[in-house]
C-alpha atoms as a PDB file:
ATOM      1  CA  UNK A   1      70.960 118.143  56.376  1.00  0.00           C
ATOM      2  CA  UNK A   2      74.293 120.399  56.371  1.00  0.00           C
ATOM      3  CA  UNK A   3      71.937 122.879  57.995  1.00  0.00           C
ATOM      4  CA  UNK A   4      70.737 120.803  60.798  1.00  0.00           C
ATOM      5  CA  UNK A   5      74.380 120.251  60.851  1.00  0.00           C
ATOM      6  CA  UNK A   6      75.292 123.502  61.950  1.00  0.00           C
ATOM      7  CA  UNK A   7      73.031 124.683  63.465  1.00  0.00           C
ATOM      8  CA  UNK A   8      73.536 121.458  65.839  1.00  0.00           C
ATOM      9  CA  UNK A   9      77.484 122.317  66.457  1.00  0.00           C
ATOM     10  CA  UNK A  10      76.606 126.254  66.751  1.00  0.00           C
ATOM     11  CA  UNK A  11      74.345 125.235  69.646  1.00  0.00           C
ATOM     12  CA  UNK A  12      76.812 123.298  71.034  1.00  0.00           C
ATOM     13  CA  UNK A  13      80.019 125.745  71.297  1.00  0.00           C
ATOM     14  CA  UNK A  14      77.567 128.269  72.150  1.00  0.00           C
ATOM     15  CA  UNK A  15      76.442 125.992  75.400  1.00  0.00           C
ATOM     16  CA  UNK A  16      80.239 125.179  75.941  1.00  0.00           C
ATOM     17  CA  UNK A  17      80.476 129.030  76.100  1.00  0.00           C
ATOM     18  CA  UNK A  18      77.953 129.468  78.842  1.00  0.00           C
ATOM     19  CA  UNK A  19      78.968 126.650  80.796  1.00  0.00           C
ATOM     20  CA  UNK A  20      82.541 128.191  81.138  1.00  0.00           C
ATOM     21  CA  UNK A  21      80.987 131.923  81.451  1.00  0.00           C
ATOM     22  CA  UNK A  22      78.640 130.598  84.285  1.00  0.00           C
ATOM     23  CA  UNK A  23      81.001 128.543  86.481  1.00  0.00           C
ATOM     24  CA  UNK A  24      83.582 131.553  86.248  1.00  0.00           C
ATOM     25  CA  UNK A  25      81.113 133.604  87.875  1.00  0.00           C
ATOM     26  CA  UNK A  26      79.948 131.366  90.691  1.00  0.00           C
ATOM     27  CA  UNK A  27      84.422 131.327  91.545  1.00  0.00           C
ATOM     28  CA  UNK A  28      85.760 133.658  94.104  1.00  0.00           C
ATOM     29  CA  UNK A  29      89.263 135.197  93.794  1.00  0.00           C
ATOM     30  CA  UNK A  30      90.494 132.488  96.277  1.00  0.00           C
ATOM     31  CA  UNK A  31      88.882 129.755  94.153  1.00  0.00           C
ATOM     32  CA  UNK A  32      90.759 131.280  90.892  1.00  0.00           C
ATOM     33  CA  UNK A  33      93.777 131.614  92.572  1.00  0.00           C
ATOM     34  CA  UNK A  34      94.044 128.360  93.495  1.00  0.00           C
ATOM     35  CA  UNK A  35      92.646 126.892  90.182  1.00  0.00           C
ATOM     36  CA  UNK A  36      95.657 128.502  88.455  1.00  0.00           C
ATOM     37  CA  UNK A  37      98.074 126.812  91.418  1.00  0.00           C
ATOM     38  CA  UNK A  38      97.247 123.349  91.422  1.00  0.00           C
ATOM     39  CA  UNK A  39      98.283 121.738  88.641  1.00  0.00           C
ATOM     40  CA  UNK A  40      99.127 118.432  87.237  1.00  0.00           C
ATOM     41  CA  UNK A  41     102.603 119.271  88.122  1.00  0.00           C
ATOM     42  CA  UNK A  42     101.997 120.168  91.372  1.00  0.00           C
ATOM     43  CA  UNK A  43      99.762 117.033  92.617  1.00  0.00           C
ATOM     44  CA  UNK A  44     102.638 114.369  91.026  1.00  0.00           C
ATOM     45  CA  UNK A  45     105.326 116.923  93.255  1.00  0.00           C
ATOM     46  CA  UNK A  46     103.390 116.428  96.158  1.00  0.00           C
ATOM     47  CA  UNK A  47     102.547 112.871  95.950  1.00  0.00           C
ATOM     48  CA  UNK A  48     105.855 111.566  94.999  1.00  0.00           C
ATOM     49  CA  UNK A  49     107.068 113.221  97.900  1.00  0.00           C
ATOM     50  CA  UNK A  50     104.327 111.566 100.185  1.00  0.00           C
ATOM     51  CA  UNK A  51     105.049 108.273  98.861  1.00  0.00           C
ATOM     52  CA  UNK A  52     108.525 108.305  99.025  1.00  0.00           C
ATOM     53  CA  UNK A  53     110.539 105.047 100.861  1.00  0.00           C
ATOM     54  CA  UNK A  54     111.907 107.884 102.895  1.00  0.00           C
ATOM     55  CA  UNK A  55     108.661 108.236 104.551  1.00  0.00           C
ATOM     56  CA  UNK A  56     108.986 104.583 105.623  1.00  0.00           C
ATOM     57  CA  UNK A  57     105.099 103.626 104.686  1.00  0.00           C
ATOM     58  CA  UNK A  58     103.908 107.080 106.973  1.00  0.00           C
ATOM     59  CA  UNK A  59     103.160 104.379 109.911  1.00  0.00           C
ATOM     60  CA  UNK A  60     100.828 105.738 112.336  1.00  0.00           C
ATOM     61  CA  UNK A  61     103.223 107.094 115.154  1.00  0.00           C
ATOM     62  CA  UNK A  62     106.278 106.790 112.860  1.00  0.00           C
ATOM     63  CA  UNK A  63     108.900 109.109 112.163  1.00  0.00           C
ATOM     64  CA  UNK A  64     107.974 108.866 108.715  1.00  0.00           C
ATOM     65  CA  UNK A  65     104.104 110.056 109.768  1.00  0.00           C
ATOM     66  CA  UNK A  66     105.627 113.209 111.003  1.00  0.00           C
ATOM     67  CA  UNK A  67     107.908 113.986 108.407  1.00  0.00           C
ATOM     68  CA  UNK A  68     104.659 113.893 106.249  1.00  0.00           C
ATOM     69  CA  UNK A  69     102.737 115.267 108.789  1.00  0.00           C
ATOM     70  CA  UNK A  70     105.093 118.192 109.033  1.00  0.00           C
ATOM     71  CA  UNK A  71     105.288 118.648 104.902  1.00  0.00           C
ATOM     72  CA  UNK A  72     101.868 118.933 104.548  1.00  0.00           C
ATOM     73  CA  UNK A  73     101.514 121.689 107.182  1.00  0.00           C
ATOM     74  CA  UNK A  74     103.620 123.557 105.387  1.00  0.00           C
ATOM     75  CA  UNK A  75     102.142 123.377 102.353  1.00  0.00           C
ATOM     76  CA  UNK A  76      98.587 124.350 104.287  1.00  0.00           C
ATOM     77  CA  UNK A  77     100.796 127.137 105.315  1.00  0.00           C
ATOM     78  CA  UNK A  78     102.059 128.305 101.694  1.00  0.00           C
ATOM     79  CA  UNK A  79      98.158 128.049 100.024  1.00  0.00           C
ATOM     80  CA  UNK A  80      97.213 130.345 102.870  1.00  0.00           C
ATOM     81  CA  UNK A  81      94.991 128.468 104.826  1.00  0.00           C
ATOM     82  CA  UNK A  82      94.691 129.147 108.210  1.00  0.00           C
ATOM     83  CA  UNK A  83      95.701 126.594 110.774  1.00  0.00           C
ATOM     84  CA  UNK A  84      92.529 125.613 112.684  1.00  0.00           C
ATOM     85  CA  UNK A  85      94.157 122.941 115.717  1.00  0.00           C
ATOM     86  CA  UNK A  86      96.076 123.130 118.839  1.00  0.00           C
ATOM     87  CA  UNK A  87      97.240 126.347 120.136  1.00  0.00           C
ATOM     88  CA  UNK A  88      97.150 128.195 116.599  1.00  0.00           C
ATOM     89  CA  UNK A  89      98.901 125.035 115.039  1.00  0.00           C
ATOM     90  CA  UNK A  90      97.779 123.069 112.086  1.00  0.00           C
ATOM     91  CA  UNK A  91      98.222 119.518 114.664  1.00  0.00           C
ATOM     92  CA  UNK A  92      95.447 118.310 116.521  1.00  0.00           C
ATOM     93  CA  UNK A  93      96.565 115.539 119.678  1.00  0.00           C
ATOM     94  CA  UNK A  94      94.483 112.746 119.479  1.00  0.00           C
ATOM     95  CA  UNK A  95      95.520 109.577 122.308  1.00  0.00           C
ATOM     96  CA  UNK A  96      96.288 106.515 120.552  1.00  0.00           C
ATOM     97  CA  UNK A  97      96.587 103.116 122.129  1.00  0.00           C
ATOM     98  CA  UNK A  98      99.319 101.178 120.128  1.00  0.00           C
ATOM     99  CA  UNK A  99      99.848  97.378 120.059  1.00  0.00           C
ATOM    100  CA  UNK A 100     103.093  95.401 119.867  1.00  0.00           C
ATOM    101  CA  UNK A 101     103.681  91.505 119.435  1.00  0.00           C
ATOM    102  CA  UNK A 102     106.858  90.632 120.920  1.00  0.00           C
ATOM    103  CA  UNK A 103     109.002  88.689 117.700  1.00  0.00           C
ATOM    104  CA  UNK A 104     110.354  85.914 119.999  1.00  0.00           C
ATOM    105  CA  UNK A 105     107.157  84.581 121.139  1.00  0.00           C
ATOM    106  CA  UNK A 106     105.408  80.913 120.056  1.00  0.00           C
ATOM    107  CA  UNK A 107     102.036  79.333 119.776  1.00  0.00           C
ATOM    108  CA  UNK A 108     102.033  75.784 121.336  1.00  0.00           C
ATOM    109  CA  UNK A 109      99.298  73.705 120.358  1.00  0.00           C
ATOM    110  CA  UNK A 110      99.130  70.566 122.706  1.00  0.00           C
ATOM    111  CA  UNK A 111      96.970  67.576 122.178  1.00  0.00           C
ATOM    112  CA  UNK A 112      96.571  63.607 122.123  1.00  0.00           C
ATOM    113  CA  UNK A 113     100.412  63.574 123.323  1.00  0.00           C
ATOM    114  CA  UNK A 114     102.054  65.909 120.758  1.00  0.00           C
ATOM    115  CA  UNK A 115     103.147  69.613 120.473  1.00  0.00           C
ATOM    116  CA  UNK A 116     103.428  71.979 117.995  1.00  0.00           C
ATOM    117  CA  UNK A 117     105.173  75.023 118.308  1.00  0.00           C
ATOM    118  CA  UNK A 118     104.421  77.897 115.730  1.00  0.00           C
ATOM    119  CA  UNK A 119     107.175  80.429 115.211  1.00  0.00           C
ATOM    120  CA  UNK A 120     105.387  84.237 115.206  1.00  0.00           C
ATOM    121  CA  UNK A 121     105.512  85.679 111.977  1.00  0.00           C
ATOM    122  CA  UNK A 122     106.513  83.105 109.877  1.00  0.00           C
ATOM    123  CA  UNK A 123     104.408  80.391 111.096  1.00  0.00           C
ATOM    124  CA  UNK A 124     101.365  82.525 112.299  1.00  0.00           C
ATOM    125  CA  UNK A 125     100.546  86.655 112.888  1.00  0.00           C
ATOM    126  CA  UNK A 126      99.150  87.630 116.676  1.00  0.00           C
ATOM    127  CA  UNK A 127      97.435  91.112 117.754  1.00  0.00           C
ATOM    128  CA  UNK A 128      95.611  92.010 120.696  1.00  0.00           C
ATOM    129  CA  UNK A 129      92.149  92.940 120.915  1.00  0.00           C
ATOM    130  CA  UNK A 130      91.916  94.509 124.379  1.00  0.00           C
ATOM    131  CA  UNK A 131      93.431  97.912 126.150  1.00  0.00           C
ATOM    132  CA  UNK A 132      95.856  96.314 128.468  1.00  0.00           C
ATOM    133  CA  UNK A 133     100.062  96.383 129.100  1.00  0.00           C
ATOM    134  CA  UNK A 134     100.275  93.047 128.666  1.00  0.00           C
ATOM    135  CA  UNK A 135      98.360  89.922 127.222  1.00  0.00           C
ATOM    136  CA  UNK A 136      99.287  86.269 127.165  1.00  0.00           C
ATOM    137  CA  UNK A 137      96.555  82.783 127.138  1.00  0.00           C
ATOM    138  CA  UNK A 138      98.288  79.823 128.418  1.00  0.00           C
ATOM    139  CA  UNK A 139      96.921  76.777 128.813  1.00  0.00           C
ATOM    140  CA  UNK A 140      93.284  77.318 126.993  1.00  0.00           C
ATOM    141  CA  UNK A 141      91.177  74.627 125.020  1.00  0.00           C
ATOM    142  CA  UNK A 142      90.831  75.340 121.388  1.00  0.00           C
ATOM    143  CA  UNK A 143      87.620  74.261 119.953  1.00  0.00           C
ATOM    144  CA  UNK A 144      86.502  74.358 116.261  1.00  0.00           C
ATOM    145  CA  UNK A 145      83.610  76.155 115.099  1.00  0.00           C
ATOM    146  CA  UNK A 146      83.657  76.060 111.329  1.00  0.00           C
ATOM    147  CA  UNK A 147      83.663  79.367 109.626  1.00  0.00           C
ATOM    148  CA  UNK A 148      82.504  80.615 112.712  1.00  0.00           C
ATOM    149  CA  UNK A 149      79.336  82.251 111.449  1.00  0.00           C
ATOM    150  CA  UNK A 150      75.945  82.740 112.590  1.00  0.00           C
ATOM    151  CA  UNK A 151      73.528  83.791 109.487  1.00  0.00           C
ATOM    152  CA  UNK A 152      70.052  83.104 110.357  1.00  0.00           C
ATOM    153  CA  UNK A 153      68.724  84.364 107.028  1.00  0.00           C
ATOM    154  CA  UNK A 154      71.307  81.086 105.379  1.00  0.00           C
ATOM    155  CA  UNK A 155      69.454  78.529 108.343  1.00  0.00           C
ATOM    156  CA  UNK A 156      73.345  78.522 109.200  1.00  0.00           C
ATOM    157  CA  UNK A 157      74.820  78.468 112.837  1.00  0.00           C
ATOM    158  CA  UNK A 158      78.338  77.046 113.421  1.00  0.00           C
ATOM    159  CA  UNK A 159      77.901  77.718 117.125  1.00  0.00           C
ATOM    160  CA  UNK A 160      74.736  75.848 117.708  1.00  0.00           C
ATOM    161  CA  UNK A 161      75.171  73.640 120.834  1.00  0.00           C
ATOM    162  CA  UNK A 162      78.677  74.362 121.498  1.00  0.00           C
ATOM    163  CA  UNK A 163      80.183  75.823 124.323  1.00  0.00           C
ATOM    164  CA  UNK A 164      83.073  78.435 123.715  1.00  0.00           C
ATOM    165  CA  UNK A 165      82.979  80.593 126.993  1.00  0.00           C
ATOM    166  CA  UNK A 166      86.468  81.010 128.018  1.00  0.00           C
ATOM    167  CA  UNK A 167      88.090  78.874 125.317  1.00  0.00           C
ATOM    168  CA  UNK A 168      90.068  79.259 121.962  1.00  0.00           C
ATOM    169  CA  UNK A 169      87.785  78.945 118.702  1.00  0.00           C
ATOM    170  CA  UNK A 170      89.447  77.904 115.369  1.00  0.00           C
ATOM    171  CA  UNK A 171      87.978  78.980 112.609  1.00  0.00           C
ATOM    172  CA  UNK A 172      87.928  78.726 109.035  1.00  0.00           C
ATOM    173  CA  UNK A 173      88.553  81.846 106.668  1.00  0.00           C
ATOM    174  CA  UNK A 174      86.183  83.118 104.263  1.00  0.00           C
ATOM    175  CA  UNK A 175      82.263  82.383 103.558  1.00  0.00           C
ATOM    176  CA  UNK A 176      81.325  78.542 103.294  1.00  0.00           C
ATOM    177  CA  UNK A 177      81.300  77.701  99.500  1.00  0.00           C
ATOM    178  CA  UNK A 178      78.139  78.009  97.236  1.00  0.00           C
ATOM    179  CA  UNK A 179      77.630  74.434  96.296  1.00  0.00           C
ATOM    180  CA  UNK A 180      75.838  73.347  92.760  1.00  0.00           C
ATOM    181  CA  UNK A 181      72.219  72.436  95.232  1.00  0.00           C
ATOM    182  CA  UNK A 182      72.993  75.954  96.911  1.00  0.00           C
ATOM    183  CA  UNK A 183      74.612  78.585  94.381  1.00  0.00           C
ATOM    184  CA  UNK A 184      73.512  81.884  95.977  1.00  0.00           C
ATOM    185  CA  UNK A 185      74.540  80.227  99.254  1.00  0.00           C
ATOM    186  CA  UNK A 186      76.203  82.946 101.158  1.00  0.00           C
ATOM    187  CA  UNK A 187      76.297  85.059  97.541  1.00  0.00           C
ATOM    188  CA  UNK A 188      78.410  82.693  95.863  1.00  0.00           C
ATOM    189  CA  UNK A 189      81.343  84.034  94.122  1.00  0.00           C
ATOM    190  CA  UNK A 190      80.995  87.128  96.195  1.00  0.00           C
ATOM    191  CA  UNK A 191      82.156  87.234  99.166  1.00  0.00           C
ATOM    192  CA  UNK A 192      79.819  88.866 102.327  1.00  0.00           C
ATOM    193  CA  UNK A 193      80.652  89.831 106.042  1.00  0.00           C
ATOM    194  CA  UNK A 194      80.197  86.759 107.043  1.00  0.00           C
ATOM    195  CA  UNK A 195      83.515  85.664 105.585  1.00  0.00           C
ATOM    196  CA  UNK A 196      85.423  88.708 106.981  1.00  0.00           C
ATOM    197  CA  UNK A 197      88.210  88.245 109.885  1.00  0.00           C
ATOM    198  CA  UNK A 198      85.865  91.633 111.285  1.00  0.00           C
ATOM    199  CA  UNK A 199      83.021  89.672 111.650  1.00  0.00           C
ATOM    200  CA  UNK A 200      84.662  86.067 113.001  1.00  0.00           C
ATOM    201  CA  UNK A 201      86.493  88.588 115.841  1.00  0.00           C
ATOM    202  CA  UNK A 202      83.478  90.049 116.545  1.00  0.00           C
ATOM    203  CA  UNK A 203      80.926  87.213 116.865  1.00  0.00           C
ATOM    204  CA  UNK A 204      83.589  85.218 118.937  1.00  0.00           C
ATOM    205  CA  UNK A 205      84.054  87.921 121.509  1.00  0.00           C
ATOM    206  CA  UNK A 206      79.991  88.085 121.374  1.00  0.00           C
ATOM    207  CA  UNK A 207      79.947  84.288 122.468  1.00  0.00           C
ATOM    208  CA  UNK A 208      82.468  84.822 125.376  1.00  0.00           C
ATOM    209  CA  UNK A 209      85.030  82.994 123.475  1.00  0.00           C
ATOM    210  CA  UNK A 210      88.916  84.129 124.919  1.00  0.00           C
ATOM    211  CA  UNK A 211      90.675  84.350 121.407  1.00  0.00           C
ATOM    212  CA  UNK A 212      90.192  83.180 117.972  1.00  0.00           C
ATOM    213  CA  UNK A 213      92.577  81.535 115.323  1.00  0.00           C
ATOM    214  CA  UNK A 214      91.385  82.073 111.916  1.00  0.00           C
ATOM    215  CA  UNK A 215      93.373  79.558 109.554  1.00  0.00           C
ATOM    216  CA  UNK A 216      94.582  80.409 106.044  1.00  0.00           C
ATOM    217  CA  UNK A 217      96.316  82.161 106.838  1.00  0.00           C
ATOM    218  CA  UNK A 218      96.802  81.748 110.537  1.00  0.00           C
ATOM    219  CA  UNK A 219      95.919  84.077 112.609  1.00  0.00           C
ATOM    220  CA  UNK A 220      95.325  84.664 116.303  1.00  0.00           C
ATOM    221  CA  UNK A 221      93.775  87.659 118.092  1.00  0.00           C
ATOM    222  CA  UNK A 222      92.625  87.744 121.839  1.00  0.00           C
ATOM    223  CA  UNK A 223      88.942  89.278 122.265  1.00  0.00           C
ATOM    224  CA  UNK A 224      88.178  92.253 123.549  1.00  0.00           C
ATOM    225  CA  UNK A 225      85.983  91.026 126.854  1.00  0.00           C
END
């Protein structure tokens, strides 16, 4: 048995040994170089730099975006790569379209003689779907559609004889809920596509619909047309 024994662990450190031998040799002096550079050390540098308040969150467009931006051109520049965008740069221009809700707007919600006004941000979170300068619905009918899904595989349609061309659909957020006659209903626990504020958007601007409110939380988002 102590033979077996060693035998066993010889084989072993003497496949270790290969393994190491055999993926040095496959490495170029570039690869080596840079195996020896990167460290532990250096990856925690770098990313507690990245993540750094200072940065302000790296927003798309932000300062903050091309302070990191800048920082990790640099450090393309130091390893030695060579910068492959604009005019010999490391930077690349790519158009971006960027949308802004203006913080002193409201969502009124009129109906059987009362109104409710919704304060933006607090109360309820707006974005626009569509490329335009400016956006605004004003006086449009809301109509409620459910969870505003259409799964033929689950025999479910919440638009099935309604008409919401034009109009404002509320919606509810999430899958519908397995029930104990139905447990796989919609994959039960889990939660699919269908419950996803990507799919509501998108199957309301397939149905013509103008916006859609999707409560819990509220939210409101004009469709692309």
């Amino acid at each position: 048995m102590r033979t077996l024994k060693v035998i066993l662990l010889s084989s072993l450190i003497t496949l270790m040994a290969f393994s190491q031998i055999t993926v040095t040799n496959f490495l170029t002096d570039d690869a080596k170089r840079a195996m020896d550079y990167i460290t532990e050390d250096y990856i925690r540098a770098n990313v507690q730099f990245l993540a750094h308040d200072l940065l302000e969150g790296r927003g798309t467009g932000s300062r903050g975006e091309l302070l990191a931006a800048t920082y990790i051109a640099t450090q393309f520049k130091l390893l030695g790569l060579e910068p492959g965008g604009d005019n010999g740069s490391y930077f690349q221009k790519v158009p971006l379209s960027g949308v802004r809700t203006f913080p002193d707007k409201e969502m009124v919600v009129k109906g059987k003689g009362k109104t409710i006004k919704f304060k933006y941000y607090d109360e309820f979170i707006a974005v626009s779907g569509v490329k335009k300068d400016f956006v605004s619905i004003k006086d449009a009918e809301v109509v409620f559609v459910g969870y505003g899904i259409v799964a033929p595989e689950q025999n479910w349609d919440d638009y099935k004889g309604v008409d919401v061309s034009g109009k404002i659909l509320l919606m509810l957020n999430d899958d519908p809920p397995a029930t104990p006659e139905e447990p796989n209903l919609f994959g039960g626990k889990a939660r699919t596509y269908y419950g996803r504020w990507t799919y509501k958007y998108e199957i309301a601007a397939k149905k013509g619909a103008l916006g859609a409110i999707i409560e819990s939380p509220l939210i409101g988002l004009p469709i692309p047309r």
